[in-house]
Protein backbone atom coordinates (compact mmCIF):
# COMPACT_ATOMS: atom_id res chain seq x y z
CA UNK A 1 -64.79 2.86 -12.67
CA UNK A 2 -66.76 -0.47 -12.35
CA UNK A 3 -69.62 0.02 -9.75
CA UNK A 4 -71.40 -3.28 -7.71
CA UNK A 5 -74.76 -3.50 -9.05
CA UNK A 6 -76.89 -3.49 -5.81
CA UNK A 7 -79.81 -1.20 -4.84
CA UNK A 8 -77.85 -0.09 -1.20
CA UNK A 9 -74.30 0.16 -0.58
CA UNK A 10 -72.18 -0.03 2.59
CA UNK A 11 -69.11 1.63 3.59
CA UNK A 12 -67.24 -1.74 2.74
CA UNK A 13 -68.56 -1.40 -0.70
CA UNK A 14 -67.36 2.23 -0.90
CA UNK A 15 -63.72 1.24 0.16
CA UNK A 16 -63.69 -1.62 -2.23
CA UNK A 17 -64.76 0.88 -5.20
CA UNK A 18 -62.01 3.58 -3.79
CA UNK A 19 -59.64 0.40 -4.15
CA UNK A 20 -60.67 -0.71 -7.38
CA UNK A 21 -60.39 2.78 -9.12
CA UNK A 22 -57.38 3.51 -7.40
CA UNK A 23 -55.06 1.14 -6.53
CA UNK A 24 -54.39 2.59 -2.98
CA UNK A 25 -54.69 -0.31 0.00
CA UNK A 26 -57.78 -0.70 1.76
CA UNK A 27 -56.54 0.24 4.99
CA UNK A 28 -55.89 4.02 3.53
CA UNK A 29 -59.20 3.78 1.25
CA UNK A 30 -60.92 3.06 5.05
CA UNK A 31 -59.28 5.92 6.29
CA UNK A 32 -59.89 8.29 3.49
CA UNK A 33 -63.94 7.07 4.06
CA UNK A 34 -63.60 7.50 7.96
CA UNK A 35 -61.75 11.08 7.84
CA UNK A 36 -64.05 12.17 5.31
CA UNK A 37 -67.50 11.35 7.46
CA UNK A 38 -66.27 12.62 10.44
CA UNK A 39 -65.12 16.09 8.85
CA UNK A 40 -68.74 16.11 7.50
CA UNK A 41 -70.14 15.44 11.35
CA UNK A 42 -68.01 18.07 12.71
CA UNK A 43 -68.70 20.61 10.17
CA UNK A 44 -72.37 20.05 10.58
CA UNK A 45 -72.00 20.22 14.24
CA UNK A 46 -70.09 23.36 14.30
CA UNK A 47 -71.42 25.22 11.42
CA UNK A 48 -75.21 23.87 11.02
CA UNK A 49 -74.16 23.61 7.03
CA UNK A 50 -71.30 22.37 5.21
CA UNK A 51 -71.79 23.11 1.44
CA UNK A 52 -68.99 21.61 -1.12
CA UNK A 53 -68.96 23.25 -4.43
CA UNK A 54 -70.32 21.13 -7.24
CA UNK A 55 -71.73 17.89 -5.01
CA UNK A 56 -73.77 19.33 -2.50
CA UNK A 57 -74.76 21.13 1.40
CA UNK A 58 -75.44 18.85 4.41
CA UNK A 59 -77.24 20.96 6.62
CA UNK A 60 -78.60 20.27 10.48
CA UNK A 61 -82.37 20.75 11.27
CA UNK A 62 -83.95 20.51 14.28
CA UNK A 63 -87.11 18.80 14.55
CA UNK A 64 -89.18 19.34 17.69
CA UNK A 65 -91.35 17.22 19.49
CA UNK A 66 -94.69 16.12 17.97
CA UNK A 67 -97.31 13.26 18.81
CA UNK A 68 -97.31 10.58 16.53
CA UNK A 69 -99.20 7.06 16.37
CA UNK A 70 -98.13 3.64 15.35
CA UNK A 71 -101.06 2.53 12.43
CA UNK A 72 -100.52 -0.62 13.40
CA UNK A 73 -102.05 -0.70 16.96
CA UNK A 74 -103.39 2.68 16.97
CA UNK A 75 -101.31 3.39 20.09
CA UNK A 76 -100.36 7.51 20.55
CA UNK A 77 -96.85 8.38 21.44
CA UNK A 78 -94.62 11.10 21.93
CA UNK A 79 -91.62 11.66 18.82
CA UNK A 80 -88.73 13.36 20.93
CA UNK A 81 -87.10 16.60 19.10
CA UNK A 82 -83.99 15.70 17.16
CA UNK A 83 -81.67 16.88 14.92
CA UNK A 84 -82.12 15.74 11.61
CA UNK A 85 -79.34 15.51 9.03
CA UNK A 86 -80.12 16.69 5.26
CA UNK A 87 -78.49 16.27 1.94
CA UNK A 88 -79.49 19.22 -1.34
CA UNK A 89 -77.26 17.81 -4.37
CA UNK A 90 -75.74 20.74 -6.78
CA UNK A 91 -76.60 21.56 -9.53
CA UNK A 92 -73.43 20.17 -11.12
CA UNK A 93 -73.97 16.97 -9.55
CA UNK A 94 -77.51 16.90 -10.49
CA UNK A 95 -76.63 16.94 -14.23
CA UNK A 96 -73.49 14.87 -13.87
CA UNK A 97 -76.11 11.98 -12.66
CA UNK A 98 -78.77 12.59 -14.85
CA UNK A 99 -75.89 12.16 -17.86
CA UNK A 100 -74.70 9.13 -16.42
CA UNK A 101 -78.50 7.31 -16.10
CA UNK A 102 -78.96 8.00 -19.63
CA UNK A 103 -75.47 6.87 -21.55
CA UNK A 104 -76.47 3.79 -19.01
CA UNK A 105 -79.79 2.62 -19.72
């Protein structure tokens, strides 16, 4: 699969690599991208975790209000609580990258 060189991607760029490796139109490659982030928001939001064997867990923290200060102008404010979404790659994925970088380099 040939990826865009670029230090960020987008969600266009994601559809246009599903389409590339695949074949399948962009509409469904959209889709596929869509269905896929919202079953990862509503497993998070349900469940507070969503592990998939092999890539990874999403998990939802909560973060609760602190005081904070801009460095800039030295101005104090309050940081609201939040939830905070977080990403721990497998194992499997971990190596499966690190192979990758090196053949690549």
């Amino acid at each position: 699969m040939k990826m865009l060189n670029r230090d960020n991607t987008n969600k266009r760029n994601i559809v246009n690599n599903i389409f590339n490796a695949t074949g399948i139109p962009l509409s469904y490659a959209t889709k596929l991208i869509d269905d896929l982030l919202n079953i990862i928001i509503f497993s998070v939001h349900t469940k507070k975790i969503l592990k998939v064997k092999n890539f990874g867990s999403f998990s939802l923290k909560e973060k609760g209000k602190r005081s904070g200060r801009n460095p800039k102008n030295k101005i104090n404010y309050d940081i609201l609580e939040r939830n905070v979404l977080t990403f721990k790659a497998a194992n499997q994925l971990n190596i499966k990258v690190n192979s990758y970088v090196k053949k690549n380099i």
